[in-house]
Protein backbone atom coordinates (compact mmCIF):
# COMPACT_ATOMS: atom_id res chain seq x y z
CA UNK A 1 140.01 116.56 88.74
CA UNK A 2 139.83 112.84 87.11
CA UNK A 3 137.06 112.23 90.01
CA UNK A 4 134.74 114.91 88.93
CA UNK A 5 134.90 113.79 85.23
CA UNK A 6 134.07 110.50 86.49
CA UNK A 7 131.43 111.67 88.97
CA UNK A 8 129.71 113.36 86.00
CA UNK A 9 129.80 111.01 83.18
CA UNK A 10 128.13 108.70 85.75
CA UNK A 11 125.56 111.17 85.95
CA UNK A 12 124.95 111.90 82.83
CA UNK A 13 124.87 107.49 81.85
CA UNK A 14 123.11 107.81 85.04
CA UNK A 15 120.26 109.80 83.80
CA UNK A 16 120.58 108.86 80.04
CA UNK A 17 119.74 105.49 81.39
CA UNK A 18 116.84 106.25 83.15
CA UNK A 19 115.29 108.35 80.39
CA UNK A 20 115.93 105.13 78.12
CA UNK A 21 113.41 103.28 80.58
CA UNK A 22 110.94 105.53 81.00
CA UNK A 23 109.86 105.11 76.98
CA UNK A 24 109.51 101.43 77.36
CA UNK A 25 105.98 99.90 77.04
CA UNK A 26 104.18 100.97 80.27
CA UNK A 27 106.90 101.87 81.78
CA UNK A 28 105.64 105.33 82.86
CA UNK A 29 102.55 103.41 83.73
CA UNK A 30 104.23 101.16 86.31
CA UNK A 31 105.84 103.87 88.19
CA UNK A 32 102.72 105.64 88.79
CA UNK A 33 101.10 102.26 90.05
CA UNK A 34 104.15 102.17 92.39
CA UNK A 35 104.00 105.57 93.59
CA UNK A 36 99.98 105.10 94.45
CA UNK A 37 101.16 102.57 96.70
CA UNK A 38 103.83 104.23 98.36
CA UNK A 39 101.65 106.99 99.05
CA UNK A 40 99.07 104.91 100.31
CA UNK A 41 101.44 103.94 103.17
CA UNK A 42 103.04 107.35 103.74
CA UNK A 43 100.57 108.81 104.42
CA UNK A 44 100.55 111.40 107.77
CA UNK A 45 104.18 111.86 107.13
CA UNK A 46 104.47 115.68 108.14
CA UNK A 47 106.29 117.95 105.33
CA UNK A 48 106.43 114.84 102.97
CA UNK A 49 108.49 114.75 100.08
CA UNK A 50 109.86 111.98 97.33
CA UNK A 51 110.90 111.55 94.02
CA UNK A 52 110.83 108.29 92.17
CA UNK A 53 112.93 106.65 88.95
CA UNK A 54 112.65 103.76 86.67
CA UNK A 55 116.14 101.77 87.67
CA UNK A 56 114.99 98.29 85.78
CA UNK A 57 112.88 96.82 83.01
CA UNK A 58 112.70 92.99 81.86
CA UNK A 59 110.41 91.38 79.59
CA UNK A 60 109.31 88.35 81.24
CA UNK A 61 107.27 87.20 78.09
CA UNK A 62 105.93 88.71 75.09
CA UNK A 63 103.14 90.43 77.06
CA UNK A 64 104.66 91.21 80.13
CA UNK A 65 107.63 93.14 81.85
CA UNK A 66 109.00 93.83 85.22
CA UNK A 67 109.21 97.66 86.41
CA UNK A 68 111.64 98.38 89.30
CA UNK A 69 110.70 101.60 90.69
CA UNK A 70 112.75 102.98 93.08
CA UNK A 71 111.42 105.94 95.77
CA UNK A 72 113.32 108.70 97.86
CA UNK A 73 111.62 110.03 100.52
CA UNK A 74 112.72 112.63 103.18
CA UNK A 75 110.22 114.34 105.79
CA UNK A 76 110.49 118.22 107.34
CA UNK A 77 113.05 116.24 110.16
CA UNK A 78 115.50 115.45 107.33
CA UNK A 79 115.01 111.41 107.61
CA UNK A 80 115.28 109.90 104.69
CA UNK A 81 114.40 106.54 103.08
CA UNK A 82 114.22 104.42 99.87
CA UNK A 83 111.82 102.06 98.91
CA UNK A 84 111.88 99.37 96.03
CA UNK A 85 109.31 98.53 93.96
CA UNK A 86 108.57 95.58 91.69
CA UNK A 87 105.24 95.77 89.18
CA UNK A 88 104.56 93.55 86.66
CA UNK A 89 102.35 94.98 83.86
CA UNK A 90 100.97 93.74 80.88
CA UNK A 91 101.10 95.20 77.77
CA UNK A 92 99.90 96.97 74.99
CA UNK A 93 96.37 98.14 77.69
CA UNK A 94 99.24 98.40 80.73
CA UNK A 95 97.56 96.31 82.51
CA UNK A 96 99.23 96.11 86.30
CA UNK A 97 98.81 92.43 86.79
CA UNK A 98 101.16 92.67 90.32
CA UNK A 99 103.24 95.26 92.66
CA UNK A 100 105.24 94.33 95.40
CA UNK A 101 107.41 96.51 97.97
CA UNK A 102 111.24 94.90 98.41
């Protein structure tokens, strides 16, 4: 019984968490710039699926942050992978000044 509780207040910190980094400046913006590039290499992937999340946000200066963006994928098969993302943007215009793959 104590696991459960645990294994849902993670969740729930889990997910409060992530909706915390999703209203940071451009946030939103970076994981959209990451998915475009994941789904410029997956493509052909028969019965494609993914979901993506904001899992990390620094300010490198006062202009600029660092978005990790992390993406699930699965395909009709059931494989299943996870991809990293790094993309600097700049703010206020989010401005994506670079995106790398981990």
């Amino acid at each position: 019984m104590k696991s459960l509780i645990l294994v849902l207040m993670t969740l729930v910190s889990t997910s409060a968490m992530a909706a915390k980094l999703e209203k940071l400046p451009c946030a939103q913006f970076a994981q959209g710039a990451a998915e475009a590039d994941y789904l410029r290499d997956a493509t052909g992937i028969q019965g494609h699926e993914f979901e993506s999340s904001i899992t990390a946000y620094v300010k490198i200066d006062q202009r600029q942050a660092a978005v990790t963006v992390e993406i699930s994928g699965a395909n009709d098969e059931g494989d299943t992978w996870t991809t990293q993302y790094e993309v600097v943007v700049q703010a206020p215009a989010c401005t994506l000044v670079e995106i790398s793959a981990k």
